[in-house]
Protein backbone atom coordinates (compact mmCIF):
# COMPACT_ATOMS: atom_id res chain seq x y z
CA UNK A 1 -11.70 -22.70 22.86
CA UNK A 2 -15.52 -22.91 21.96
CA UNK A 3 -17.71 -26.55 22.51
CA UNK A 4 -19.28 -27.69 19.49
CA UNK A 5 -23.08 -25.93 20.00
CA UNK A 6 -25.69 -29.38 19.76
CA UNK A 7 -28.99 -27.15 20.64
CA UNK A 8 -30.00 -23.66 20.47
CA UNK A 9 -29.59 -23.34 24.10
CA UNK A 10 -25.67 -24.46 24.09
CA UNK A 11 -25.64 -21.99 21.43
CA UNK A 12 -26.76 -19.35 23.98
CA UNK A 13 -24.94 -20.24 26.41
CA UNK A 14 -21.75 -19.55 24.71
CA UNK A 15 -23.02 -16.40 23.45
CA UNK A 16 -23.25 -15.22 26.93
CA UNK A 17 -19.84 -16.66 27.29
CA UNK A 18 -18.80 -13.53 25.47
CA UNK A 19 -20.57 -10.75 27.41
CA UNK A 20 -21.37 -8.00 24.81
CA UNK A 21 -22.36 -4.75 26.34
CA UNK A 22 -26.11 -4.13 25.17
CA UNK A 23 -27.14 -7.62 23.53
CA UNK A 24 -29.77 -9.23 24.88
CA UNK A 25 -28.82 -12.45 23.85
CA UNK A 26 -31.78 -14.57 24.37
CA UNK A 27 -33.70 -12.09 22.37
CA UNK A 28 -31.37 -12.11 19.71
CA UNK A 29 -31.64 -15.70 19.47
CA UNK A 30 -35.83 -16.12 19.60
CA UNK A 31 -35.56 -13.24 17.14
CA UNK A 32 -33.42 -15.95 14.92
CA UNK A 33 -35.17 -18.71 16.00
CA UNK A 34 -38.93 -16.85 14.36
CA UNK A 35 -36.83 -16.11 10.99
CA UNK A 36 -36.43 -20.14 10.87
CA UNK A 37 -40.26 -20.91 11.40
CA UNK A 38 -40.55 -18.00 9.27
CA UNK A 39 -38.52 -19.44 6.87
CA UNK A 40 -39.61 -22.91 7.36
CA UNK A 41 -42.90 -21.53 6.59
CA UNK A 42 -42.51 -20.12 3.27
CA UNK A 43 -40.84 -23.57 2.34
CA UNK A 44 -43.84 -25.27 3.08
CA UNK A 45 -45.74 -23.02 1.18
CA UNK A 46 -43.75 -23.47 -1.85
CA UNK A 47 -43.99 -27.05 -1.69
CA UNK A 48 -47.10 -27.48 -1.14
CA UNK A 49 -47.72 -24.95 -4.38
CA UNK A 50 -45.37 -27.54 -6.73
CA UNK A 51 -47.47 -30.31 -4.95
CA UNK A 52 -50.55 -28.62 -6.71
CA UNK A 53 -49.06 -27.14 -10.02
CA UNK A 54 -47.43 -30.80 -10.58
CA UNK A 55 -51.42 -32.61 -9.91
CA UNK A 56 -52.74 -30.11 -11.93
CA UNK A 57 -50.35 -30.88 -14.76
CA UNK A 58 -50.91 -34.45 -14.60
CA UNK A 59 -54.67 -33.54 -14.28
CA UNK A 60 -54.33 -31.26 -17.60
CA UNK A 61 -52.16 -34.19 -19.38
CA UNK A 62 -54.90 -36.95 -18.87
CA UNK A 63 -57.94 -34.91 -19.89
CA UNK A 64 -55.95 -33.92 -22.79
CA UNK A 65 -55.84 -37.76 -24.00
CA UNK A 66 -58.72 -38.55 -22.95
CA UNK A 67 -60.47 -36.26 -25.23
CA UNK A 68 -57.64 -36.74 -28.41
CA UNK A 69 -58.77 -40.60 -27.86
CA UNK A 70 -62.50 -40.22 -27.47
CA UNK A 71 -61.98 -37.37 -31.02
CA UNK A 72 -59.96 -39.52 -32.86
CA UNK A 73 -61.36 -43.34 -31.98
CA UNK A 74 -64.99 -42.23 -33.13
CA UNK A 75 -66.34 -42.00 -37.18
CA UNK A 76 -64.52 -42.29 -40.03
CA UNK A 77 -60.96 -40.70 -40.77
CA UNK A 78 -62.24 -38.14 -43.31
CA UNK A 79 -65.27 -36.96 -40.86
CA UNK A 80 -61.85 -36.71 -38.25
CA UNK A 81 -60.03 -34.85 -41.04
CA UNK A 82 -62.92 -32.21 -41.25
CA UNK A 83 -62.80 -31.81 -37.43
CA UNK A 84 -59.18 -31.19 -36.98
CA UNK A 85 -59.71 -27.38 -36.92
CA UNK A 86 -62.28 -27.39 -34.21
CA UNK A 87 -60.70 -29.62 -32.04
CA UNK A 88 -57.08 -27.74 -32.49
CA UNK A 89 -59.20 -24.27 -31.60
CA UNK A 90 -61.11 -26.39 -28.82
CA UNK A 91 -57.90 -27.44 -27.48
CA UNK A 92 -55.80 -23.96 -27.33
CA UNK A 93 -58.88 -22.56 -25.17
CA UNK A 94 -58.58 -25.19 -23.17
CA UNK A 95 -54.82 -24.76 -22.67
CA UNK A 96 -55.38 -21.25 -21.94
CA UNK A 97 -57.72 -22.14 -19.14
CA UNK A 98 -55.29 -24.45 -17.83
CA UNK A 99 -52.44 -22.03 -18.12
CA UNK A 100 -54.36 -19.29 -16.04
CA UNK A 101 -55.09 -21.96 -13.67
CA UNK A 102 -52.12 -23.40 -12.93
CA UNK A 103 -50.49 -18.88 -13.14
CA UNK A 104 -53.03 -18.78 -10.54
CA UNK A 105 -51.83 -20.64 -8.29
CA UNK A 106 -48.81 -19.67 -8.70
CA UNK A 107 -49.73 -16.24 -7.87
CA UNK A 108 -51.64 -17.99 -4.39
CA UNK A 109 -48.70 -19.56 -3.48
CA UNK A 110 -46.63 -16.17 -4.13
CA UNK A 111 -48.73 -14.02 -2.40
CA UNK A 112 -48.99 -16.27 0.66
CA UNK A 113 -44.99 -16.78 0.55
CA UNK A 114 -44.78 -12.95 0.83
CA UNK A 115 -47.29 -12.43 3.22
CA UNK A 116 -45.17 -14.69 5.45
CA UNK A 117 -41.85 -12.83 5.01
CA UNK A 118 -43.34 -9.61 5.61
CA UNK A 119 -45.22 -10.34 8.90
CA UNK A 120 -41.49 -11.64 9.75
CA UNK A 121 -39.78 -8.08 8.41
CA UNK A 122 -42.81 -6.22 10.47
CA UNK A 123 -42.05 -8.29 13.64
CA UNK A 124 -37.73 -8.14 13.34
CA UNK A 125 -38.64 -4.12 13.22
CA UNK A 126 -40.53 -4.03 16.00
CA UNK A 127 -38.00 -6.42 18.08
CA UNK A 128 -35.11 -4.02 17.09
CA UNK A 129 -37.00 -1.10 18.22
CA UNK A 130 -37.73 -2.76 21.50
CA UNK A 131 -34.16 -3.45 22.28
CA UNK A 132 -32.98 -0.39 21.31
CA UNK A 133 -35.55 1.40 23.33
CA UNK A 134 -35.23 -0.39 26.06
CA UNK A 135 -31.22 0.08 25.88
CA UNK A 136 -32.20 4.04 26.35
């Protein structure tokens, strides 16, 4: 029967247990082990890109009010009235700055997330290549 495996090492260990004919265990398992940091990367990267998108929504949110308040709280109601339609055009190109703010980093955090997984794809090549070389 097979003990419960607490590290990575007891892991290996009962790997070896098994003797397959032309596996390298410990490689197979640092192999494993860099698609976790890997991994663990790209999840950081992520987060830290909702982090930013989420700060710059709250950013876009209070500058928003700010300005509705400072629009509406000053002259007279019918001088507001007359202003409506510059303020709604002021307003959408403002959103559309936002917008391609907060698409760009979106397309940071994306690009870096990527970037990450294919350094990882390059590198489990290159392992596979070695082992099965060196296997020759």
């Amino acid at each position: 029967m097979v003990e419960h495996a607490s590290q990575p090492s007891d892991f290996t260990k009962i790997l070896e247990q098994f003797k397959l004919p032309g596996v390298d265990v410990s490689a197979l398992m640092e192999a494993r082990r860099k698609d976790i940091e890997a991994l663990t990367e790209v999840n950081k990267i992520a987060l830290q890109s909702s982090q930013t998108m989420a700060q710059k929504q709250v950013e876009i949110l209070q500058k928003t009010m700010e300005e509705l308040a400072q629009a509406m709280g000053a002259g007279k109601p019918l001088e507001n009235a007359a202003k409506q339609g510059e303020l709604v055009q002021h307003a959408m190109e403002k959103a559309f700055t936002y917008m391609q703010e907060l698409a760009e980093v979106a397309r940071k955090a994306q690009t870096e997330a990527l970037d990450v997984i294919n350094k990882r794809a390059q590198q489990n090549i290159q392992e596979l290549t070695s082992l099965v070389q060196s296997k020759k």
